[in-house]
C-alpha atoms as a PDB file:
ATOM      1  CA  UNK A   1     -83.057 -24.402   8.877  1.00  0.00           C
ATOM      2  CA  UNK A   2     -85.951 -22.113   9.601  1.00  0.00           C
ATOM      3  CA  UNK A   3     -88.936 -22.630  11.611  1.00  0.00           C
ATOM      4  CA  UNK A   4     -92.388 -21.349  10.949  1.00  0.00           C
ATOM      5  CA  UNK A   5     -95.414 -20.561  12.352  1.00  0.00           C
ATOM      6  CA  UNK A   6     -98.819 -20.366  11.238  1.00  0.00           C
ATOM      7  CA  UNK A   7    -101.015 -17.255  11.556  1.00  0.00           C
ATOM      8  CA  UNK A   8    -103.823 -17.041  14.036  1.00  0.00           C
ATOM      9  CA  UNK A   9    -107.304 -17.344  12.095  1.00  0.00           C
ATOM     10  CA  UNK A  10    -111.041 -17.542  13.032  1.00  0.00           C
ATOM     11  CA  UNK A  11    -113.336 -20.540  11.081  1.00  0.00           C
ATOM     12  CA  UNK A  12    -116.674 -20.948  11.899  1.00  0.00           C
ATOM     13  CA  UNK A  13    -117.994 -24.257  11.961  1.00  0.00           C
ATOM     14  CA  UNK A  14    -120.596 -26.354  13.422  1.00  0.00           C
ATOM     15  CA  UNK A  15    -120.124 -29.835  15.310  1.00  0.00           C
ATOM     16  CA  UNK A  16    -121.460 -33.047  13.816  1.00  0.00           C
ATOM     17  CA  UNK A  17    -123.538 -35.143  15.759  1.00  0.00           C
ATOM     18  CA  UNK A  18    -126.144 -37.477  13.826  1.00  0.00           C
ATOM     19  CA  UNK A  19    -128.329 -37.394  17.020  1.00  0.00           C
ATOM     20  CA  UNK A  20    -129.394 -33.817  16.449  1.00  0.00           C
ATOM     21  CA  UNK A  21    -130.126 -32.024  13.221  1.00  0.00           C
ATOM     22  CA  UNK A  22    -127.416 -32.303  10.276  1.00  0.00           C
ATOM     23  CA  UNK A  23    -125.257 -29.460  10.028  1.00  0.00           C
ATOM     24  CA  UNK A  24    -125.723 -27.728   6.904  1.00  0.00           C
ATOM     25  CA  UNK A  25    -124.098 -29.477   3.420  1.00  0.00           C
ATOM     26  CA  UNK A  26    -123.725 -32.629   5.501  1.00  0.00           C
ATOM     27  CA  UNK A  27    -126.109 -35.473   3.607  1.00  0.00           C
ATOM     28  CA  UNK A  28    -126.407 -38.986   3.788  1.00  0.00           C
ATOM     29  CA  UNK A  29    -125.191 -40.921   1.174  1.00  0.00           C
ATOM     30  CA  UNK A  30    -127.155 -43.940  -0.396  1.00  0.00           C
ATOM     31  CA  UNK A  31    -124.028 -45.529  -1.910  1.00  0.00           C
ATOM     32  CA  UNK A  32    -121.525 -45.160   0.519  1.00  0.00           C
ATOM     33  CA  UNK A  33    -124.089 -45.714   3.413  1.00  0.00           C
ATOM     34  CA  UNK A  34    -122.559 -42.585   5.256  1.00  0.00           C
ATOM     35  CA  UNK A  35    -122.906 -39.071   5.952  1.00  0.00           C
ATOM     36  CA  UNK A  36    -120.510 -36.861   3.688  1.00  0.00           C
ATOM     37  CA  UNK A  37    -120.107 -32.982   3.483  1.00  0.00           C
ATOM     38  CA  UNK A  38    -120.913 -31.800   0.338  1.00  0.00           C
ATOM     39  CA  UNK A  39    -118.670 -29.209  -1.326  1.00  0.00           C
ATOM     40  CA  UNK A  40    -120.143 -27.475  -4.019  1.00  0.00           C
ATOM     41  CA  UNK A  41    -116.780 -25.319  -4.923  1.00  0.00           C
ATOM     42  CA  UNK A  42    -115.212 -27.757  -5.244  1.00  0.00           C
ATOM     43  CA  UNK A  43    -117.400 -30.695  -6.537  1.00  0.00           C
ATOM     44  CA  UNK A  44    -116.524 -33.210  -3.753  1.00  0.00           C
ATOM     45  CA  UNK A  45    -118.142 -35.521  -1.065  1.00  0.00           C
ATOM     46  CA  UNK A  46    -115.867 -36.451   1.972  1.00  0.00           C
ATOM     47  CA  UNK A  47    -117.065 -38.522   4.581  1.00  0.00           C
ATOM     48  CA  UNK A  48    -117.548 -37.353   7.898  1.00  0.00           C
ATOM     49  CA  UNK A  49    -117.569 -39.299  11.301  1.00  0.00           C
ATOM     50  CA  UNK A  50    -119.308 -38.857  14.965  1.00  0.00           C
ATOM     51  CA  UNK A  51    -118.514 -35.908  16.596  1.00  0.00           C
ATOM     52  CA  UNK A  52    -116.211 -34.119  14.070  1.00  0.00           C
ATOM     53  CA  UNK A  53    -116.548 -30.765  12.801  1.00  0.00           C
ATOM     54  CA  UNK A  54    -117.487 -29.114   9.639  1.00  0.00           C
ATOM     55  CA  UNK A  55    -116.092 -25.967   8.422  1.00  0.00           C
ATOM     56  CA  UNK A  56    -117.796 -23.658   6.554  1.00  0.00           C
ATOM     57  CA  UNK A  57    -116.087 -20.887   4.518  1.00  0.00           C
ATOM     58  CA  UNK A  58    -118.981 -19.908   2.305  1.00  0.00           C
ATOM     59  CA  UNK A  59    -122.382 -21.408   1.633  1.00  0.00           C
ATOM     60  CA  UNK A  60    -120.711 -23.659  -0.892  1.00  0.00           C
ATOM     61  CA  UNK A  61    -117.518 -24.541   0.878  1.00  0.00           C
ATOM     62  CA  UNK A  62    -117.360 -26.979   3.411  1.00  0.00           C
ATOM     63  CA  UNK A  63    -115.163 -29.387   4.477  1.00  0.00           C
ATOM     64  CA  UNK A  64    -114.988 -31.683   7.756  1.00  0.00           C
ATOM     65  CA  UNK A  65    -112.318 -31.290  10.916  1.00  0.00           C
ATOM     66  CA  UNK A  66    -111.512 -33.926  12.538  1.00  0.00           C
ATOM     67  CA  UNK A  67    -112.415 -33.469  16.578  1.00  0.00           C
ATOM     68  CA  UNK A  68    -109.180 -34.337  18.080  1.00  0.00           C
ATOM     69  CA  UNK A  69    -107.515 -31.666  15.637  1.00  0.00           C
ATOM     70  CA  UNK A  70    -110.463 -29.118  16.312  1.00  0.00           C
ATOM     71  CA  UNK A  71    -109.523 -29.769  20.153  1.00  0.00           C
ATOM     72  CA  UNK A  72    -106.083 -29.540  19.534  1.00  0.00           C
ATOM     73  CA  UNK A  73    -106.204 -26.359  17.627  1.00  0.00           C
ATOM     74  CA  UNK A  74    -109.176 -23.908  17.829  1.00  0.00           C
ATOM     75  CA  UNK A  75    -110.439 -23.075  21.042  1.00  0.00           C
ATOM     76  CA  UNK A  76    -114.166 -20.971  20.912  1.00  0.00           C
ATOM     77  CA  UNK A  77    -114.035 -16.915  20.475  1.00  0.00           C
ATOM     78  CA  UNK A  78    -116.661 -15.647  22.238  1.00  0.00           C
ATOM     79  CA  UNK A  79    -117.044 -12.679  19.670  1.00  0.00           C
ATOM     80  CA  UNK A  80    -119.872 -12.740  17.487  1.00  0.00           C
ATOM     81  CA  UNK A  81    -119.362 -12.155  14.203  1.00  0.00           C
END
């Protein structure tokens, strides 16, 4: 059976903290009384918790990491873009 690997890749995202400023296409939500990340590619709203990251691909693509897998996976690159 073969194994595989996954290629190295560079995200940039921002850290969630509802203490500080929101993160941009992170909103509160009146009906679920939480904060979600808006996606506007692709139409959706996923909730997002303390301390957990959000990804952002493009302006309208977003979607939310959870911080143990951030830890666990990414480490910072201290390139600018």
């Amino acid at each position: 059976m073969p194994f595989f690997v996954s290629k190295p890749k560079r995200i940039e995202a921002v850290q969630f903290n509802n203490n500080h400023d929101l993160p941009p296409g992170v909103e509160w939500d009146d009906t679920e009384y939480d904060y979600v990340v808006v996606n506007k590619l692709h139409n959706s709203r996923i909730k997002i918790f303390q301390d957990d990251w959000v990804r952002v691909d493009n302006p309208n693509d977003r979607y939310p990491i959870d911080k143990d897998y951030m830890e666990q996976n990414y480490m910072l690159d201290g390139r600018q873009k």
